[in-house]
N, C-alpha and C. Protein backbone atom coordinates (compact mmCIF):
# COMPACT_ATOMS: atom_id res chain seq x y z
N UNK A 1 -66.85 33.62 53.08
CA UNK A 1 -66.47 32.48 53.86
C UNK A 1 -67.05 32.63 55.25
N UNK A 2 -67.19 31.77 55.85
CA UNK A 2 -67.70 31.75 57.09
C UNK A 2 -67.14 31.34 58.33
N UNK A 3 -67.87 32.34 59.06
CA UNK A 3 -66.64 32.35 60.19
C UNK A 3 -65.98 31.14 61.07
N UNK A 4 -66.53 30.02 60.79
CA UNK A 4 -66.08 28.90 61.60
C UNK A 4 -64.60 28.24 60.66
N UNK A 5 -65.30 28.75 59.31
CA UNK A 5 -64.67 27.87 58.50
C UNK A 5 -62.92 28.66 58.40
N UNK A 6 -62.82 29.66 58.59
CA UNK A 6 -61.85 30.92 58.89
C UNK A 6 -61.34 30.14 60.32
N UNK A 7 -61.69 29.97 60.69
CA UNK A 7 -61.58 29.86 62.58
C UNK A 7 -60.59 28.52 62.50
N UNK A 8 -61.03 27.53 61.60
CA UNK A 8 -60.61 26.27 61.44
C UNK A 8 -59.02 26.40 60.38
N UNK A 9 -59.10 27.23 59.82
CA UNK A 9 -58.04 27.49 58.60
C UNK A 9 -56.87 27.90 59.70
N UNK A 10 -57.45 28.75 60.30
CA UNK A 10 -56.37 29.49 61.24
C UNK A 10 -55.90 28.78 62.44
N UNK A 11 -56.29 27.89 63.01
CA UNK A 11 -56.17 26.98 63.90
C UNK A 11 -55.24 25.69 63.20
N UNK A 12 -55.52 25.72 62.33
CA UNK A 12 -54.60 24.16 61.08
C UNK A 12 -53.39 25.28 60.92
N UNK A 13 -52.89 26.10 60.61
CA UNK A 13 -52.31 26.87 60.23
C UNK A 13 -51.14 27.32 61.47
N UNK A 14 -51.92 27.27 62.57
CA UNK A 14 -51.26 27.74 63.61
C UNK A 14 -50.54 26.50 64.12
N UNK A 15 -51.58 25.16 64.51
CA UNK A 15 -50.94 24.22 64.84
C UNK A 15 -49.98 23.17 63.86
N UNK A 16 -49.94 23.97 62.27
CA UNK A 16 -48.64 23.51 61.47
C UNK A 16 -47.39 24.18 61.97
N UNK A 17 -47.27 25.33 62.33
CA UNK A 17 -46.15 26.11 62.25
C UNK A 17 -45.40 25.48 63.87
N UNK A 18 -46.77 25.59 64.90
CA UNK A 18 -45.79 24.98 66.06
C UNK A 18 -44.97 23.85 66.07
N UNK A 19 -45.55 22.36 65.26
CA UNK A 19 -44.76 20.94 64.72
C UNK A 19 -43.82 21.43 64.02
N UNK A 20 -43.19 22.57 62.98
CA UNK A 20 -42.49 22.35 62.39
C UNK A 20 -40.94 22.95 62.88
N UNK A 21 -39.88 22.15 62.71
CA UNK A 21 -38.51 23.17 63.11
C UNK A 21 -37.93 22.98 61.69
N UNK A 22 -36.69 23.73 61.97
CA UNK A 22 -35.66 23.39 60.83
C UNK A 22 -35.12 22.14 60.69
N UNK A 23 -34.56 21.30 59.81
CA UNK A 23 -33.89 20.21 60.21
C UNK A 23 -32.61 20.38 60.31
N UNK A 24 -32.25 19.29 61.26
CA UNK A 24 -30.73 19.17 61.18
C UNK A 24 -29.48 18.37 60.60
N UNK A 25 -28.81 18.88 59.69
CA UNK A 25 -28.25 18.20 59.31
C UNK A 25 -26.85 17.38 59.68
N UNK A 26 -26.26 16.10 59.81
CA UNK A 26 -25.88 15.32 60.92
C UNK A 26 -24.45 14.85 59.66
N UNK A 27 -24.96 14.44 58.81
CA UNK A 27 -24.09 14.00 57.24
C UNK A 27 -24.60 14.29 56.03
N UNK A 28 -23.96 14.43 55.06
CA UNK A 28 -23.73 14.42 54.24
C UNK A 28 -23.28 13.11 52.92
N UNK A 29 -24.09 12.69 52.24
CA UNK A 29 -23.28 11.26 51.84
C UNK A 29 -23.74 11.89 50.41
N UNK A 30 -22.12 11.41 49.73
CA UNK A 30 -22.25 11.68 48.17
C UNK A 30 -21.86 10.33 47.44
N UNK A 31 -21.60 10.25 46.08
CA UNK A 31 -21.93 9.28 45.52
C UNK A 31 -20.56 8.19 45.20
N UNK A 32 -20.53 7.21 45.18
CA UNK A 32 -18.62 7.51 45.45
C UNK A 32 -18.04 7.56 43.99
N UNK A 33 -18.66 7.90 42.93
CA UNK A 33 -18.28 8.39 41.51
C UNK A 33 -18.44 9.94 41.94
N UNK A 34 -18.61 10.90 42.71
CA UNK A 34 -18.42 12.15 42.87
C UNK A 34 -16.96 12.75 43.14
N UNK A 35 -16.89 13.86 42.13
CA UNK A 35 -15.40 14.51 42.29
C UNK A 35 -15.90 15.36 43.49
N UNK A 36 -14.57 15.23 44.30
CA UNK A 36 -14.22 15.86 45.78
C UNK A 36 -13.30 17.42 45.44
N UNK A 37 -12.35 17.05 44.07
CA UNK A 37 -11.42 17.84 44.19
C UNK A 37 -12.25 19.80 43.98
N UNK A 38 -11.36 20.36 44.98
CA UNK A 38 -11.72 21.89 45.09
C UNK A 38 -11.71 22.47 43.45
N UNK A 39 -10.79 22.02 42.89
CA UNK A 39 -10.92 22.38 41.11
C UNK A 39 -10.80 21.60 40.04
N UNK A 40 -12.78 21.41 39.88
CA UNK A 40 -12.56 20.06 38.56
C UNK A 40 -11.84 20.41 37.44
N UNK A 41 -11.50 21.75 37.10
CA UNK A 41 -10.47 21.67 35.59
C UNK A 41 -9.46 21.27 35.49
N UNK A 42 -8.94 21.38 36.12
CA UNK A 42 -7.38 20.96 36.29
C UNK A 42 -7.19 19.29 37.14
N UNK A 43 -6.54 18.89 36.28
CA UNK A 43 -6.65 17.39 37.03
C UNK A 43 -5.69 17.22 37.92
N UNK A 44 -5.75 16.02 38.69
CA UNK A 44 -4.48 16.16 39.74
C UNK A 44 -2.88 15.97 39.07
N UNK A 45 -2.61 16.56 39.82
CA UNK A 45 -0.61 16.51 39.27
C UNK A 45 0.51 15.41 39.78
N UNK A 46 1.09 14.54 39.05
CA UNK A 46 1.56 13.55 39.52
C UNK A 46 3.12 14.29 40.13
N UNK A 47 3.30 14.07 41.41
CA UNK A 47 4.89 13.98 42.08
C UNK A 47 5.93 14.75 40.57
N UNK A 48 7.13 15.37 40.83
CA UNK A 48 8.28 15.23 40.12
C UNK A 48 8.89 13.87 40.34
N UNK A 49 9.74 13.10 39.07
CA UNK A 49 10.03 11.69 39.11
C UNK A 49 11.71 12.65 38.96
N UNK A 50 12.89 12.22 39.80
CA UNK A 50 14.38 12.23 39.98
C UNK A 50 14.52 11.50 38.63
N UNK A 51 15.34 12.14 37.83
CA UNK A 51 16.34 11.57 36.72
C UNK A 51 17.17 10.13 37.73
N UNK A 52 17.28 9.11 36.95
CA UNK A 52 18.08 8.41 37.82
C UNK A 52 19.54 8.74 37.66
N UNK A 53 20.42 8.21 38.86
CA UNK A 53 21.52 9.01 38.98
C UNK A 53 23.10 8.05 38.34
N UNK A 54 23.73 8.43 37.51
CA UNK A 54 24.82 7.60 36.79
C UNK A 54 24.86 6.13 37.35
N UNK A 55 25.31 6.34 38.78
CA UNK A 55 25.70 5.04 39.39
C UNK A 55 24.14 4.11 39.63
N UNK A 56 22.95 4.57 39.17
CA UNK A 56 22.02 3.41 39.09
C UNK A 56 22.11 2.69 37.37
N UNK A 57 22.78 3.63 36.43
CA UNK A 57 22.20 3.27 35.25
C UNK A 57 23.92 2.49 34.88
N UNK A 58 24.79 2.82 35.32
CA UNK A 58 25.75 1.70 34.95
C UNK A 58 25.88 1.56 35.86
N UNK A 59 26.99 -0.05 35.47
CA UNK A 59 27.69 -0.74 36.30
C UNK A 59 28.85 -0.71 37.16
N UNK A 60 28.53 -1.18 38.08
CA UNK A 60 29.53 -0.92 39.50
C UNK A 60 30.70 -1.09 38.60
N UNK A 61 31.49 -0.15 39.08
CA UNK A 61 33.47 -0.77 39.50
C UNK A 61 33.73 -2.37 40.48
N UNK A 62 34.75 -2.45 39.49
CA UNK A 62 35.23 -3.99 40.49
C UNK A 62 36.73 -3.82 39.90
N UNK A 63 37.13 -4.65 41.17
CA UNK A 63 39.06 -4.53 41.17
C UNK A 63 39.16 -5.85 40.48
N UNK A 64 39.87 -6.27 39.63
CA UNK A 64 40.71 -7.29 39.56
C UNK A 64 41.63 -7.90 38.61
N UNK A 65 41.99 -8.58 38.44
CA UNK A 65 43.36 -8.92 37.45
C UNK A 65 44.44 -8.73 38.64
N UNK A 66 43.99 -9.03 39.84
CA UNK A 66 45.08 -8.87 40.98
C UNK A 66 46.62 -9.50 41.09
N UNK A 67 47.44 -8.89 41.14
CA UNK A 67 49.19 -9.84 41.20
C UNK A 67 49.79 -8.95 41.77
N UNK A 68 50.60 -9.90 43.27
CA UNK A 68 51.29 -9.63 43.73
C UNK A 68 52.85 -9.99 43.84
N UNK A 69 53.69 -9.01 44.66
CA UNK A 69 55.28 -9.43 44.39
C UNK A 69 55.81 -8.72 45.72
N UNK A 70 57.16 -9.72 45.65
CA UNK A 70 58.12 -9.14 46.29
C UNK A 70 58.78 -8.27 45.84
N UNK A 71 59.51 -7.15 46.12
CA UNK A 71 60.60 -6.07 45.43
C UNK A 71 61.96 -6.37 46.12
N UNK A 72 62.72 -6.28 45.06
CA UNK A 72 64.03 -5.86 44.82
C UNK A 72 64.68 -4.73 45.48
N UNK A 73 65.91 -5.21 45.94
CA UNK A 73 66.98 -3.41 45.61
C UNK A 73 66.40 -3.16 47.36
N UNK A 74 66.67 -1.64 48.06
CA UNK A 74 67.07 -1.66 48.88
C UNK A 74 65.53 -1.16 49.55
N UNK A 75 64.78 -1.32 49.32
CA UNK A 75 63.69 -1.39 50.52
C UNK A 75 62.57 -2.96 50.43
N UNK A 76 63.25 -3.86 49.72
CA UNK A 76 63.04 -5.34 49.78
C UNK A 76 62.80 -5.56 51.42
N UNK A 77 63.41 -5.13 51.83
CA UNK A 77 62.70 -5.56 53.17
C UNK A 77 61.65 -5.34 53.94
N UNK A 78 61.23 -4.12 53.42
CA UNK A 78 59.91 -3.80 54.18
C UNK A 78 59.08 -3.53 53.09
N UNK A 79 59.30 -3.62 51.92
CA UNK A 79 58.09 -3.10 50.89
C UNK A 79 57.64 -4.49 50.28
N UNK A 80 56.35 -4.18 49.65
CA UNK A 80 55.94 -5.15 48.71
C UNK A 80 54.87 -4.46 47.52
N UNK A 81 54.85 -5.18 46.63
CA UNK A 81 53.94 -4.54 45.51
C UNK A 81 52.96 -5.24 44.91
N UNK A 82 51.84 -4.42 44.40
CA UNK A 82 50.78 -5.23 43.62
C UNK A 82 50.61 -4.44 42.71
N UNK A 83 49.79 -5.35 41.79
CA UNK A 83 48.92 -4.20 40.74
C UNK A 83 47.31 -4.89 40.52
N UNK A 84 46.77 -3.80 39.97
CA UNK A 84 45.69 -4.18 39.80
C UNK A 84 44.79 -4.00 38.78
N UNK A 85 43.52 -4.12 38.07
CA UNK A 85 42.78 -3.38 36.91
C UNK A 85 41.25 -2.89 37.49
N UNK A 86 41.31 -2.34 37.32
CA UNK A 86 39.35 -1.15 37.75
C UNK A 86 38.97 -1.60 36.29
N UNK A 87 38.16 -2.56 36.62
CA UNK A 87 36.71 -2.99 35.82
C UNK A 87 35.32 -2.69 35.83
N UNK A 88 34.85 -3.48 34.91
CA UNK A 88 33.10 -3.03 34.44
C UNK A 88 32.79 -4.22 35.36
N UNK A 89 31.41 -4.27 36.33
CA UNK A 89 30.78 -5.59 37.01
C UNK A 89 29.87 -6.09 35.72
N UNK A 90 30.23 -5.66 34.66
CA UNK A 90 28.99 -6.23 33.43
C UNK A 90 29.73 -6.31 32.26
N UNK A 91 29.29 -7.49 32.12
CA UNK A 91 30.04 -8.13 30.52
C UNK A 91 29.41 -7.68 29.34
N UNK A 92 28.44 -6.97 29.81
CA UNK A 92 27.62 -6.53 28.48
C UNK A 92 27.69 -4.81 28.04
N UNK A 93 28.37 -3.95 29.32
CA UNK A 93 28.06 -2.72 29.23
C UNK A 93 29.81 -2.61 30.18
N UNK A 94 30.60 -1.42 29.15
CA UNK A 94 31.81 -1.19 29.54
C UNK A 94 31.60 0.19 29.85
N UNK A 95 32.66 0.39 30.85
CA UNK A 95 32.70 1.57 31.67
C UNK A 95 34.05 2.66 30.82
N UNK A 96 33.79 3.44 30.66
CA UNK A 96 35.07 4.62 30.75
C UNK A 96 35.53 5.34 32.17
N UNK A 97 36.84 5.18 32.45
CA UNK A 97 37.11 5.81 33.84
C UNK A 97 37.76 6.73 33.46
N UNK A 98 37.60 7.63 34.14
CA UNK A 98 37.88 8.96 33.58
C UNK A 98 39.42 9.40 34.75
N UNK A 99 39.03 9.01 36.00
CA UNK A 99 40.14 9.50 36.97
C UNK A 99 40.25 8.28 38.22
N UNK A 100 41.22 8.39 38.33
CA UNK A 100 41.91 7.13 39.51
C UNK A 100 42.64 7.86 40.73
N UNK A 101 41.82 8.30 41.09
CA UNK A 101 42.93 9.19 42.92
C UNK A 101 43.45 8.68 43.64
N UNK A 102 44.04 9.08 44.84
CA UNK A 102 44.66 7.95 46.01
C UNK A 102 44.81 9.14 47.06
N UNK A 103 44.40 8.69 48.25
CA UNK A 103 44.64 9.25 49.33
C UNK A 103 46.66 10.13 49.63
N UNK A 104 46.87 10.55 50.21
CA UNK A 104 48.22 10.72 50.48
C UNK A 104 48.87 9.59 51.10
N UNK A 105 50.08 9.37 50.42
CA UNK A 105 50.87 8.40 50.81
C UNK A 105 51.96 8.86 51.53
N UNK A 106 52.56 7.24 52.36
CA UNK A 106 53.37 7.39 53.74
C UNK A 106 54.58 6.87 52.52
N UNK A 107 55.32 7.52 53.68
CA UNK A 107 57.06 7.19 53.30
C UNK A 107 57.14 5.81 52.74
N UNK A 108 57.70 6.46 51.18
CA UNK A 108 58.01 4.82 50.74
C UNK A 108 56.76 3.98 50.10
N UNK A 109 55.94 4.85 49.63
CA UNK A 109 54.85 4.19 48.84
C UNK A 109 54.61 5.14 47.86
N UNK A 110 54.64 4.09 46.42
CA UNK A 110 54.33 4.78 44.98
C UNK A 110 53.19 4.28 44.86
N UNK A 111 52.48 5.23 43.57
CA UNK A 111 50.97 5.12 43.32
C UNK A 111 51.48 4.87 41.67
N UNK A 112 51.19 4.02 40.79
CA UNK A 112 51.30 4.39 39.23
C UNK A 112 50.37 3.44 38.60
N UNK A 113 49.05 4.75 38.06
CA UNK A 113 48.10 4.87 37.30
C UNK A 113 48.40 4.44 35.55
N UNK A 114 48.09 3.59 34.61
CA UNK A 114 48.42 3.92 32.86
C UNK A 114 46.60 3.55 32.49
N UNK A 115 46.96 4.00 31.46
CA UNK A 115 45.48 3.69 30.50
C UNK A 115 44.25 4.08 31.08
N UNK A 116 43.93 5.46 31.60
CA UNK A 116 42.80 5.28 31.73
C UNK A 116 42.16 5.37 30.39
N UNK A 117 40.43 5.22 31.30
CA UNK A 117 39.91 5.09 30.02
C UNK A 117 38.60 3.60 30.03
N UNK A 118 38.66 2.54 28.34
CA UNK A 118 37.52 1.75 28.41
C UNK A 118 37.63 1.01 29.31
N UNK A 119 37.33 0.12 30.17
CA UNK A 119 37.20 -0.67 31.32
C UNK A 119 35.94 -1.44 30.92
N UNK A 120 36.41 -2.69 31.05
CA UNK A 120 35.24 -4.06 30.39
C UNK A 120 35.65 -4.55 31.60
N UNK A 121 34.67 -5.95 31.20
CA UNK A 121 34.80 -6.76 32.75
C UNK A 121 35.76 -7.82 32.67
N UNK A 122 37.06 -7.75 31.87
CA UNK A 122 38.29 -8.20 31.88
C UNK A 122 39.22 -7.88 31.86
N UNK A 123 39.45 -6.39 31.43
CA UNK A 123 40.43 -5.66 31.88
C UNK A 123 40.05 -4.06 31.68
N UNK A 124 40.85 -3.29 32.25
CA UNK A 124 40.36 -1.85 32.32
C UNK A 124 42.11 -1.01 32.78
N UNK A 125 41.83 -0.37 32.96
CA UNK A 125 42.73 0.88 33.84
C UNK A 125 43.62 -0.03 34.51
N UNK A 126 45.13 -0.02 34.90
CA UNK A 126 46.17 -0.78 35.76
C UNK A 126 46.64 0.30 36.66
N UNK A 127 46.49 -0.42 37.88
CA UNK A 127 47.24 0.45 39.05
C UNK A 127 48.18 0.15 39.74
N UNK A 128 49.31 0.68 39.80
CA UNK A 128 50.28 -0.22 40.94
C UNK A 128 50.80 0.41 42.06
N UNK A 129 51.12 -0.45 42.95
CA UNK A 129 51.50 0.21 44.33
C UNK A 129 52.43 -0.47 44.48
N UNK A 130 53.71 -0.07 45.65
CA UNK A 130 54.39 -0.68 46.39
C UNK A 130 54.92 0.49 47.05
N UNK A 131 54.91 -0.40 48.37
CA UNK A 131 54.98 0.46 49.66
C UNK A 131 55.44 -0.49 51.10
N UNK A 132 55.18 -0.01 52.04
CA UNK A 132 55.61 -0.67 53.03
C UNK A 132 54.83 -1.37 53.49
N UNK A 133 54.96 -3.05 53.86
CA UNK A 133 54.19 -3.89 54.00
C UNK A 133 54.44 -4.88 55.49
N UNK A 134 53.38 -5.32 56.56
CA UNK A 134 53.47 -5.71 57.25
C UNK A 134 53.97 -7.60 56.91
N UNK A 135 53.82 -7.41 55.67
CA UNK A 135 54.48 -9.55 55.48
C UNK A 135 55.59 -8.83 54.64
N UNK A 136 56.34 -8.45 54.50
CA UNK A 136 57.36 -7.98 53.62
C UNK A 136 58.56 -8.65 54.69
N UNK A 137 59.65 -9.61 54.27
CA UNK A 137 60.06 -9.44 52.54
C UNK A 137 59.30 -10.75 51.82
N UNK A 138 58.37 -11.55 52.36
CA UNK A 138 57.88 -12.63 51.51
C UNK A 138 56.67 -11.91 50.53
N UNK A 139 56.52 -11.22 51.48
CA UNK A 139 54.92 -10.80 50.24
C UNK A 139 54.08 -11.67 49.83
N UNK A 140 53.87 -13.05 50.46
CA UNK A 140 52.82 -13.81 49.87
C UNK A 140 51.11 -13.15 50.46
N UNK A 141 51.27 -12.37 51.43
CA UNK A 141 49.98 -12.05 52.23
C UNK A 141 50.12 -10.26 52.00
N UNK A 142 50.60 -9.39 51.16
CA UNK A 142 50.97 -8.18 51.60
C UNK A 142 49.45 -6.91 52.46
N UNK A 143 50.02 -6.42 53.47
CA UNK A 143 49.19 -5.85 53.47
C UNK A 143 49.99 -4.26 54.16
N UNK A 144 49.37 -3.23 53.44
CA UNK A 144 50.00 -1.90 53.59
C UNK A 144 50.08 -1.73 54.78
N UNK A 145 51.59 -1.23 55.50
CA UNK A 145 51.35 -0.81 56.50
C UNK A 145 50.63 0.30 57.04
N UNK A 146 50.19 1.65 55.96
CA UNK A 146 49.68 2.84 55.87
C UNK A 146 48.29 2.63 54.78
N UNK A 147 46.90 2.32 55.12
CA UNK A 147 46.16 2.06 54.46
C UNK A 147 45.98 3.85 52.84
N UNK A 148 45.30 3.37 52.01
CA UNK A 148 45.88 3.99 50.83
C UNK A 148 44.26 3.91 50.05
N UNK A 149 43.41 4.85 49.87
CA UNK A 149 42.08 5.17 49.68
C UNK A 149 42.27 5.67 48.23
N UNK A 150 41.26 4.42 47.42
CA UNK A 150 41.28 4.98 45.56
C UNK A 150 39.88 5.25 46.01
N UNK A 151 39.92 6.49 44.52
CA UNK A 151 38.54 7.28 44.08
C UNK A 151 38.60 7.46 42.97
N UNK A 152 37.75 5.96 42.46
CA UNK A 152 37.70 6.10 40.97
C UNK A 152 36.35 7.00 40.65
N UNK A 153 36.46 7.77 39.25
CA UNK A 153 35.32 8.37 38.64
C UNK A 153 35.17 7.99 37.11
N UNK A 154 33.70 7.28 37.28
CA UNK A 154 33.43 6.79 35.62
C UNK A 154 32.27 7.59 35.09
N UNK A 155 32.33 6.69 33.93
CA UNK A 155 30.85 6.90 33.26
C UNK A 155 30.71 5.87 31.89
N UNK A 156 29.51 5.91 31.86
CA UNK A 156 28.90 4.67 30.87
C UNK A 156 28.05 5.60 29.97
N UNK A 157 27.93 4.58 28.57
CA UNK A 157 26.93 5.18 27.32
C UNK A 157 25.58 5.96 27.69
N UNK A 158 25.17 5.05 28.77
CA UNK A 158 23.26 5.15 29.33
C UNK A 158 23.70 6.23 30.40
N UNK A 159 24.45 6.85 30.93
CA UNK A 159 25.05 8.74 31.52
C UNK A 159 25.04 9.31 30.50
N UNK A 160 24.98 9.12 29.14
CA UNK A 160 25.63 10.25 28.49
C UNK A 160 24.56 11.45 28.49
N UNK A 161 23.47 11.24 28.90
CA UNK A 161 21.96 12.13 29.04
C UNK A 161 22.07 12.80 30.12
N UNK A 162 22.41 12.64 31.25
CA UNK A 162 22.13 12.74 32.62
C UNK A 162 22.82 13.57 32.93
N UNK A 163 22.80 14.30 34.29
CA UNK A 163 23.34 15.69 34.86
C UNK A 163 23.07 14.87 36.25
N UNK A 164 24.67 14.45 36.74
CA UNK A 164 25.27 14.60 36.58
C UNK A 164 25.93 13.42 35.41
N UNK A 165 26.58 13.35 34.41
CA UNK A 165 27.33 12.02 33.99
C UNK A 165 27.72 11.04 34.42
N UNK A 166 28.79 11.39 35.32
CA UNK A 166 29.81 10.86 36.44
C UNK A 166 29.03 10.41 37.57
N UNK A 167 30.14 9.03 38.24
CA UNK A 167 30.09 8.76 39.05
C UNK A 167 31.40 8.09 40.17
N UNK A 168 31.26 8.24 41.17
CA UNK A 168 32.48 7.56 42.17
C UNK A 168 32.39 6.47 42.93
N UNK A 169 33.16 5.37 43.16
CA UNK A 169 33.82 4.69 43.87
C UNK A 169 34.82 4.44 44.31
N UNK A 170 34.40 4.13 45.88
CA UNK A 170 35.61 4.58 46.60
C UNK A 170 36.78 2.66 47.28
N UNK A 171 37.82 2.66 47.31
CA UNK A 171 38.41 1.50 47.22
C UNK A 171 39.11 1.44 48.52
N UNK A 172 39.63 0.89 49.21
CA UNK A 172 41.00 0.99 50.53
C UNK A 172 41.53 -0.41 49.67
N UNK A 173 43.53 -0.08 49.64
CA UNK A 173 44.36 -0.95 49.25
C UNK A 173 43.73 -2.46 49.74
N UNK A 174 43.96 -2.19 51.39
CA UNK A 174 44.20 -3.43 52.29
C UNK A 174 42.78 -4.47 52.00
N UNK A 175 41.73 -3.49 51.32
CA UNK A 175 40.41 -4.72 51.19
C UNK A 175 40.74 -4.93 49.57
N UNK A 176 41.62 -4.13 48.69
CA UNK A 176 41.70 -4.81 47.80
C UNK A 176 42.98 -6.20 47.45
N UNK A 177 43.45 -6.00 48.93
CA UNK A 177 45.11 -6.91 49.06
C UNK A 177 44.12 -8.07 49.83
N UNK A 178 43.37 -7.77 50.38
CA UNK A 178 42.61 -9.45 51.00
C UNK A 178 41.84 -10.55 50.42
């Protein structure tokens, strides 16, 4: 080879290397059908889903078959009485009540619970009270003078799976006397 032609190789050669740098890279763009996830074997994992809980899968408690009275005999004057039934809010799905509580009572007020148990949406469980009442002795309006807190606990067919079964609602006399 000859020496010019050497001279020229090396000169192309030299003035490639000075034009060239590294490039820089600024982004990145992938395809938007490209998996991102850190491990394609395993696919993504959906959330834990909550069992739903008794009181979503049956039906509310409701008070009624309501009747009130005046009493007899020697605390007629300040007492009055009602009774009542703990029902199903659904004509299609009946409740079993299992327990009927009551707060502590003031002087002169009975609590009496019969039948627990099926509860439809016409009759269920009977509760009665009489106690001391601010319209007493007419009793057309009674309302406790010592308010009086039920805690019913049921359960329905569609609980019978579920943990917990049971469920509670909670009552005050005086909103069930209004």
């Amino acid at each position: 080879m000859n020496t010019r032609r050497k001279t020229l190789i090396a000169l192309t050669g030299i003035s490639a290397m000075a034009s060239w740098h590294k490039p820089i890279i600024n982004s990145i763009v992938t395809p938007a059908h490209a998996q991102t996830s850190m491990d394609p074997v395993d696919p993504p994992v959906d959330p834990p889903v909550d069992p739903p809980l008794p009181s979503e899968v049956c039906p509310m408690i409701i008070i009624g078959n309501l009747t009130t009275s005046s009493l007899s005999g020697a605390n007629s004057s300040i007492a009055c009485g009602a009774t009542f039934e703990i029902m199903s809010a659904d004509a299609a799905v009946s409740l079993t009540i299992i327990s009927i509580d009551n707060s502590a009572l003031s002087a002169g007020s009975t609590i009496d619970v019969q039948d627990l148990g099926v509860a439809t949406d016409s009759t269920g469980p009977r509760v009665s009270w009489n106690g001391p009442s601010v319209d007493a002795p007419t009793c057309s309006n009674p309302a406790p003078t010592d308010d009086i807190t039920f805690t019913v606990t049921a359960t329905c067919a569609a609980a019978s799976a579920l943990t917990p079964t049971t469920f509670t609602q909670e009552f005050l006399l005086s909103t069930i006397l209004a």
